[in-house]
C-alpha atoms as a PDB file:
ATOM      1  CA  UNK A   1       0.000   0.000   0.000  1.00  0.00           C
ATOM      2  CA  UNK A   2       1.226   3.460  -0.584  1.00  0.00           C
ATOM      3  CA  UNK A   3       1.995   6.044   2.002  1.00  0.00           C
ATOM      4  CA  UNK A   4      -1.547   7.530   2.036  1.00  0.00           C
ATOM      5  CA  UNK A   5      -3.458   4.349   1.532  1.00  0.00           C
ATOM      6  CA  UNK A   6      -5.904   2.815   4.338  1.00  0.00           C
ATOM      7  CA  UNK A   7      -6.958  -0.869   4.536  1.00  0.00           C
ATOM      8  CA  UNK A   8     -10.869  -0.619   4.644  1.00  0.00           C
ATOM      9  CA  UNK A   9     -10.793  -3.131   8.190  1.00  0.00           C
ATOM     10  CA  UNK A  10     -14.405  -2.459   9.518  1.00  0.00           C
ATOM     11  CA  UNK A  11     -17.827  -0.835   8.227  1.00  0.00           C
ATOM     12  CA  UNK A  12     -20.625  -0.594  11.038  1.00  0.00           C
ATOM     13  CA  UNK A  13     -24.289   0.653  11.053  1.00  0.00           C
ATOM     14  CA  UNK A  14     -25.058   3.048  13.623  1.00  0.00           C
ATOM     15  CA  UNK A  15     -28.954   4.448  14.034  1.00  0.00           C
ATOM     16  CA  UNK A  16     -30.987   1.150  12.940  1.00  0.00           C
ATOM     17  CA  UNK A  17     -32.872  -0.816  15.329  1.00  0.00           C
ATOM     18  CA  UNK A  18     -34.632  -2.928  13.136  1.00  0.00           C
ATOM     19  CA  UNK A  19     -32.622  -6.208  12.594  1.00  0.00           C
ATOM     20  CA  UNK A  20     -34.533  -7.376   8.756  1.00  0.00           C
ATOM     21  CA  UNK A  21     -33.470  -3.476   8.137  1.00  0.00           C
ATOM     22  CA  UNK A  22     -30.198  -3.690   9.158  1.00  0.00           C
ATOM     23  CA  UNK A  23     -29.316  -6.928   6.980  1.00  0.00           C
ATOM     24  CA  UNK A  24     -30.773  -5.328   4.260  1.00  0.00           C
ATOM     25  CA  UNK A  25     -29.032  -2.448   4.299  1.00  0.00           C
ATOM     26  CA  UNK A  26     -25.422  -4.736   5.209  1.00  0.00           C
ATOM     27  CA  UNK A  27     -26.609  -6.582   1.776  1.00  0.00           C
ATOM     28  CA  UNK A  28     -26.629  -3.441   0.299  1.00  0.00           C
ATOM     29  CA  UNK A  29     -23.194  -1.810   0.704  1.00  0.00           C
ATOM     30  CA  UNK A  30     -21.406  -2.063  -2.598  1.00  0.00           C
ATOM     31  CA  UNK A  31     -17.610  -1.765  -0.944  1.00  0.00           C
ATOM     32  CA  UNK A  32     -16.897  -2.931   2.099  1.00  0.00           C
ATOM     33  CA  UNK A  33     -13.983  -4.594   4.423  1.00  0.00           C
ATOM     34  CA  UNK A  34     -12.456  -7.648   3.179  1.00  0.00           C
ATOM     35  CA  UNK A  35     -14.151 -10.890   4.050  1.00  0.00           C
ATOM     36  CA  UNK A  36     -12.788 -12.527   7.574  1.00  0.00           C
ATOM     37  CA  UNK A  37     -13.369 -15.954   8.642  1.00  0.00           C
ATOM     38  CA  UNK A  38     -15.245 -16.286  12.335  1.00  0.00           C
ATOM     39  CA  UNK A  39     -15.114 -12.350  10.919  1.00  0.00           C
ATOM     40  CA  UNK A  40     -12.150 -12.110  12.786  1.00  0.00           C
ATOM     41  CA  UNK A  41      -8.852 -13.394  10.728  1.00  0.00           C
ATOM     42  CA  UNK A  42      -8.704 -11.819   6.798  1.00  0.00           C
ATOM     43  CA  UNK A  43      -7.885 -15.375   5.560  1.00  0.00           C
ATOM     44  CA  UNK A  44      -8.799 -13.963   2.051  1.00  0.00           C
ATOM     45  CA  UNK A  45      -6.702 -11.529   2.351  1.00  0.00           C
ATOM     46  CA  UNK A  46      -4.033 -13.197   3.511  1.00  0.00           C
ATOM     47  CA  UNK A  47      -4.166 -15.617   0.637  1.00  0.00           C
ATOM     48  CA  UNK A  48      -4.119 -12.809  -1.808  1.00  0.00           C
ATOM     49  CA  UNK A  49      -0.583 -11.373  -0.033  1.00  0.00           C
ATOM     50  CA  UNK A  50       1.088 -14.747   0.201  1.00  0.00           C
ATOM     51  CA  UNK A  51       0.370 -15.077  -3.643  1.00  0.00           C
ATOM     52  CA  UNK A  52       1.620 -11.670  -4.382  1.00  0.00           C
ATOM     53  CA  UNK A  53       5.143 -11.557  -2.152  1.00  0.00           C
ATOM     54  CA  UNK A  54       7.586 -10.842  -5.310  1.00  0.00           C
ATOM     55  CA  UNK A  55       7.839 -14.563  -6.687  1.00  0.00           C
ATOM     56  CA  UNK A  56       4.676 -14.303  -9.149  1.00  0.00           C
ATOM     57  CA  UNK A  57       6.509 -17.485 -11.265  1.00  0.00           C
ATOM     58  CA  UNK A  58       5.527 -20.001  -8.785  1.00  0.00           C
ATOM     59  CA  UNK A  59       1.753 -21.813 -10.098  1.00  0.00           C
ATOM     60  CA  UNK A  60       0.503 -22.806  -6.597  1.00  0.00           C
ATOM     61  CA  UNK A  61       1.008 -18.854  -5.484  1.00  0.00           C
ATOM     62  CA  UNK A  62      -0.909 -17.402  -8.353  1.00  0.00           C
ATOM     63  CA  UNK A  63      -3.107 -20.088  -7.832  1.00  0.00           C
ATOM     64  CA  UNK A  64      -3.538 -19.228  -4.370  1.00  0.00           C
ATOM     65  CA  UNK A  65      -3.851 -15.549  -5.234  1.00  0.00           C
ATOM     66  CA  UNK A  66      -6.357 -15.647  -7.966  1.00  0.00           C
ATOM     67  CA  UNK A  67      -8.738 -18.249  -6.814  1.00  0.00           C
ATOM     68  CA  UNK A  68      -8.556 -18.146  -3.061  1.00  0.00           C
ATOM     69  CA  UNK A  69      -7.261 -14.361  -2.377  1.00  0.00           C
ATOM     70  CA  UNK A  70      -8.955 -11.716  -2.089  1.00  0.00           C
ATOM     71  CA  UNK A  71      -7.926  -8.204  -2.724  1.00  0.00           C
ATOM     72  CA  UNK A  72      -7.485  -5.645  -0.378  1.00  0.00           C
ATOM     73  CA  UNK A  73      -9.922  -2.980   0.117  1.00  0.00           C
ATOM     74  CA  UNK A  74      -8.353   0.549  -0.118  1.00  0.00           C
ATOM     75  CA  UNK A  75     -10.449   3.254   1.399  1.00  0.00           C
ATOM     76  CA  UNK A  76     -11.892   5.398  -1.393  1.00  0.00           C
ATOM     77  CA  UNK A  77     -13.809   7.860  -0.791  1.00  0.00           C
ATOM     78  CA  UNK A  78     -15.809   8.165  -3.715  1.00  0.00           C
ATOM     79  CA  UNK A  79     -17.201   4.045  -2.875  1.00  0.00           C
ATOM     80  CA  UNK A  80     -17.725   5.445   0.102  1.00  0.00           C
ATOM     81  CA  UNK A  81     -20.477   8.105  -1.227  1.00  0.00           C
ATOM     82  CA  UNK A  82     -21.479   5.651  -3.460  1.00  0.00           C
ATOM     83  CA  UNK A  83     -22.537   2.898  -0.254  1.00  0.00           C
ATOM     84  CA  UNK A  84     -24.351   6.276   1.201  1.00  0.00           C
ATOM     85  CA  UNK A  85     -26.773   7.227  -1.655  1.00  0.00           C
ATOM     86  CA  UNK A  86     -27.137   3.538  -2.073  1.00  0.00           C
ATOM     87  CA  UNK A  87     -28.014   2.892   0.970  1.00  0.00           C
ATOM     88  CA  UNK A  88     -30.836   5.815   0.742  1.00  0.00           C
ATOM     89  CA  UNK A  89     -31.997   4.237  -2.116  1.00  0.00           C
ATOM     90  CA  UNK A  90     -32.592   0.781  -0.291  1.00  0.00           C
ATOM     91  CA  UNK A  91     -34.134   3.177   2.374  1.00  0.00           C
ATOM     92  CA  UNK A  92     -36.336   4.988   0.177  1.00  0.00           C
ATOM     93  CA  UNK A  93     -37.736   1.659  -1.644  1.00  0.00           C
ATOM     94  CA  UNK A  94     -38.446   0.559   1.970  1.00  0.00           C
ATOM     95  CA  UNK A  95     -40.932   3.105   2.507  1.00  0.00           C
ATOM     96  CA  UNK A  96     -37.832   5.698   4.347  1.00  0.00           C
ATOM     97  CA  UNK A  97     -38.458   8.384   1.777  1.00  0.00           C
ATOM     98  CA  UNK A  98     -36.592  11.251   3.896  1.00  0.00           C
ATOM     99  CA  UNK A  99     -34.225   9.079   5.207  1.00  0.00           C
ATOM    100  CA  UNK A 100     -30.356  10.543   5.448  1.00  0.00           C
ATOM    101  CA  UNK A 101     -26.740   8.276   5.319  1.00  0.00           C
ATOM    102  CA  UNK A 102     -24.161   9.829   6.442  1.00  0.00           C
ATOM    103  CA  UNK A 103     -20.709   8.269   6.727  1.00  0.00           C
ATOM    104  CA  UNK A 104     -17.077   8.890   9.323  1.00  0.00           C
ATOM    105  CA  UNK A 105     -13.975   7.374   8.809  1.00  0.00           C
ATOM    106  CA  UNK A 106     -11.480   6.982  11.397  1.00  0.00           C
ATOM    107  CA  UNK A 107      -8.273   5.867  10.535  1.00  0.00           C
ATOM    108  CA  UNK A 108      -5.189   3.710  12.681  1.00  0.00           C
ATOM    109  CA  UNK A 109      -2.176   1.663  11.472  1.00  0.00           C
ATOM    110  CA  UNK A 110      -3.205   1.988   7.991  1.00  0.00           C
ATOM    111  CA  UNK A 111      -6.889   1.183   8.924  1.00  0.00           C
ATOM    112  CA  UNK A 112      -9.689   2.261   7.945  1.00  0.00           C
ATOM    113  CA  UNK A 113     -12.950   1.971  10.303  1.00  0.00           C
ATOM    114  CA  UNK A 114     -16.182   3.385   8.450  1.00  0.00           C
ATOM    115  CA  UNK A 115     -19.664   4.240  10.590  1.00  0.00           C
ATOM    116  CA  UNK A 116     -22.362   4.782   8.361  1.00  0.00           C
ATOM    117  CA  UNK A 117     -24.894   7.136  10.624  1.00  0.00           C
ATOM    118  CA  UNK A 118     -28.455   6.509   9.380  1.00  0.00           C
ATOM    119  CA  UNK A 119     -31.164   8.869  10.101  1.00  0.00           C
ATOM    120  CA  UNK A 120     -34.509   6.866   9.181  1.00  0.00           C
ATOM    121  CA  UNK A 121     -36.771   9.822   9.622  1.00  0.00           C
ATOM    122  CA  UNK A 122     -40.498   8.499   9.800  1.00  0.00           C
ATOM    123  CA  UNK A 123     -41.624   6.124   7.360  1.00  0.00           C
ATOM    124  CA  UNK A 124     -44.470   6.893   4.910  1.00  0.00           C
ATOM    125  CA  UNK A 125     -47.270   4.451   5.620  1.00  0.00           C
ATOM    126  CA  UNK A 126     -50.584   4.074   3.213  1.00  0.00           C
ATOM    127  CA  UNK A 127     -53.639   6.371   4.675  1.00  0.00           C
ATOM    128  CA  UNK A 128     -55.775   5.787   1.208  1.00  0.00           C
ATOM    129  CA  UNK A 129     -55.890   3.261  -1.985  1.00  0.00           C
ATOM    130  CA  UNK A 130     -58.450   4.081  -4.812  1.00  0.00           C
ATOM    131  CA  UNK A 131     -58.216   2.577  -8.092  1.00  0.00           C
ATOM    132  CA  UNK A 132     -60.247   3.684 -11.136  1.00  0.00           C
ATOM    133  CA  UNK A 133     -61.056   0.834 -13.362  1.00  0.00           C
ATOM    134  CA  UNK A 134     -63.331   2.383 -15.933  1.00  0.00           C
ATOM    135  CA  UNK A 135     -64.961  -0.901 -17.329  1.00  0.00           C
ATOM    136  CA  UNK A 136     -67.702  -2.169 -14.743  1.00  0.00           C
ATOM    137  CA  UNK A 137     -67.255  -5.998 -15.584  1.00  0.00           C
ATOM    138  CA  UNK A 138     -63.318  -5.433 -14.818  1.00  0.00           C
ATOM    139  CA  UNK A 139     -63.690  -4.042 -11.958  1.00  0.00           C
ATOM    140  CA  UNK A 140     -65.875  -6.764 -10.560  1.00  0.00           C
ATOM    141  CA  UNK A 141     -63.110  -8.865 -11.068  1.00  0.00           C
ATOM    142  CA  UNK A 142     -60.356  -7.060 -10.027  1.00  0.00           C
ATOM    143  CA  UNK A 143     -61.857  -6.324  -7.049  1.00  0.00           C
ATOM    144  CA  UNK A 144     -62.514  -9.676  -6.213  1.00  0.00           C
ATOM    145  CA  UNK A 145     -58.827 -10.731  -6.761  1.00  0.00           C
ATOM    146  CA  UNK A 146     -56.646 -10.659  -3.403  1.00  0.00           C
ATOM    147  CA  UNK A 147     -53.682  -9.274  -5.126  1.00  0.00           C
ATOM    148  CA  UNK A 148     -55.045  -5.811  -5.256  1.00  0.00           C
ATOM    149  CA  UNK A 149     -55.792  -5.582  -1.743  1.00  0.00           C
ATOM    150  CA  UNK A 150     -53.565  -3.010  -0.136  1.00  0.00           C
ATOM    151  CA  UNK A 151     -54.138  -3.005   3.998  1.00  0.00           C
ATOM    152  CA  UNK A 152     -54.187   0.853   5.518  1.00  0.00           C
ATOM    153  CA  UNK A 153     -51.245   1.246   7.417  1.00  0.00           C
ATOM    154  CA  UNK A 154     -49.326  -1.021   5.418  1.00  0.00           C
ATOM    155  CA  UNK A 155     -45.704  -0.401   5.305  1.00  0.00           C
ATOM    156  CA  UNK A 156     -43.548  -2.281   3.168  1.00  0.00           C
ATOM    157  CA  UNK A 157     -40.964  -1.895  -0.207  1.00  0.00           C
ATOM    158  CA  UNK A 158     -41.799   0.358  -2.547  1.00  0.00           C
ATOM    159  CA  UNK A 159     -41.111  -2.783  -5.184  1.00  0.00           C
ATOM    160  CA  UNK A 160     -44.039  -4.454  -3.697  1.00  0.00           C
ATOM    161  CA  UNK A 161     -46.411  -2.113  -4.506  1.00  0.00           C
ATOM    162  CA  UNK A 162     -46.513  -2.871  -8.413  1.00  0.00           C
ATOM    163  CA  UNK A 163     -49.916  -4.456  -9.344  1.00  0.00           C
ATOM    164  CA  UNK A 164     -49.653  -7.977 -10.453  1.00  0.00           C
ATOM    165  CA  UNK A 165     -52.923  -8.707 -12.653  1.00  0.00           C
ATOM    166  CA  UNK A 166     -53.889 -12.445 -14.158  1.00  0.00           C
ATOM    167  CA  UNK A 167     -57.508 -12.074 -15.287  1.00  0.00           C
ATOM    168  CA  UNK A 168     -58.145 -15.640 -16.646  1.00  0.00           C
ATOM    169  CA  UNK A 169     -62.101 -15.480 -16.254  1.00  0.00           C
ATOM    170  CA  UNK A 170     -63.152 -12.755 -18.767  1.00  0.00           C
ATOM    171  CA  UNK A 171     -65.017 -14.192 -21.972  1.00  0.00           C
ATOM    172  CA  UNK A 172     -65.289 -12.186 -24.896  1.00  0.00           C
ATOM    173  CA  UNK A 173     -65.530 -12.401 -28.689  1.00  0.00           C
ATOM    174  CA  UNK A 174     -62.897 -10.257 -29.464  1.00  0.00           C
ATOM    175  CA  UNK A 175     -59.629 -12.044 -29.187  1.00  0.00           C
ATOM    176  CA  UNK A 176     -57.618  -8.382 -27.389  1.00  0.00           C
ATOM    177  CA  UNK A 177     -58.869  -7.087 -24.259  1.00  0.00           C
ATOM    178  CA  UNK A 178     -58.146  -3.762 -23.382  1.00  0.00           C
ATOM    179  CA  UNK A 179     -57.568  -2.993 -20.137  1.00  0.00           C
ATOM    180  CA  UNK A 180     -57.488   0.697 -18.438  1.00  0.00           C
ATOM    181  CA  UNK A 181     -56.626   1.341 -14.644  1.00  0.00           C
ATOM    182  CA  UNK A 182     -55.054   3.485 -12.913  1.00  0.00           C
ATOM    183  CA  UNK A 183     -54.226   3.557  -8.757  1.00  0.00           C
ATOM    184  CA  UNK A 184     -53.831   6.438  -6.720  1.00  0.00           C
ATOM    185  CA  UNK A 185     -52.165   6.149  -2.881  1.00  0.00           C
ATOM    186  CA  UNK A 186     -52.180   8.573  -1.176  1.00  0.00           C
ATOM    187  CA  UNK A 187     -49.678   8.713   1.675  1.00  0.00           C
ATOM    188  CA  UNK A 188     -49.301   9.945   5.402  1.00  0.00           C
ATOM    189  CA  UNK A 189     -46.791  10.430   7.802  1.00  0.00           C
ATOM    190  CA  UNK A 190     -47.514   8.810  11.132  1.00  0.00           C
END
């Protein structure tokens, strides 16, 4: 490593309660510390610095380095920004739409130890669903299908929310159906 290098050693969530949350936001970080066995000994990275000690003509050390190594993790500061606005963007598909990441890196030894500081805010929860399905017959059936049924108060990923729709019960003679619908939700703050 050069002089002004930093081994990226630990990354830590601070300001999340919520354990489903917190692995899902840990799933989410696109650069983190190198992986450590009983996350306590960088075996990975261990493997990928006995491979690389100067005698690169030996097969079992490239070996070694190329399919067991891992390499190291060099603090970078733009990754780092990155892992913040993508961990607002897990946030915000989780119903945290004013959620804020912030990040602070301490360094020691040539380690780097990164605390991401989430602020979740309140999450957005649904007050209101109304759909407008303009053909009567349609909406008889739609609204008899359980996939459209949204609870109040229900707060889950924004991914979730998109309408799945299998109407196999609709006889017609025209052989295209066409099919207009729109859904409003309206949300609240609680």
């Amino acid at each position: 490593m050069d002089e002004n290098e930093y081994l990226l050693n630990r990354s830590k969530l601070e300001g999340v309660d919520n354990k489903n949350l917190k692995s899902g936001l840990k799933e989410n970080l696109l650069f983190s510390e190198n992986k450590k066995i009983l996350n306590i000994y960088p075996f990975y990275l261990q493997a990928w610095n006995f491979g690389k000690d100067g005698r690169d003509t030996n097969r079992i050390r490239i070996f070694v380095r190329d399919k067991i190594g891992e390499k190291p993790n060099i603090l970078d500061s733009v990754k780092l920004e990155a892992n913040a606005d993508q961990l607002e963007l897990y946030l915000f598909n989780n119903g945290y739409f004013n959620a804020k990441v912030d990040y602070a890196v301490k360094t020691r030894h040539k380690k780097a130890f990164v605390t991401y500081k989430v602020n979740l805010n309140k999450p957005y929860r649904i007050a209101e669903v109304e759909y407008r399905i303009y053909d009567r017959d349609i909406h008889k059936l739609l609204m008899k299908a359980e996939k459209l049924s949204i609870p109040i108060g229900w707060e889950k990923s924004a991914t979730a929310l998109q309408p799945t729709l299998e109407i196999t019960d609709i006889s017609s003679s025209t052989s295209s159906i066409s099919l207009s619908m729109s859904t409003r939700i309206k949300t609240i703050i609680r």
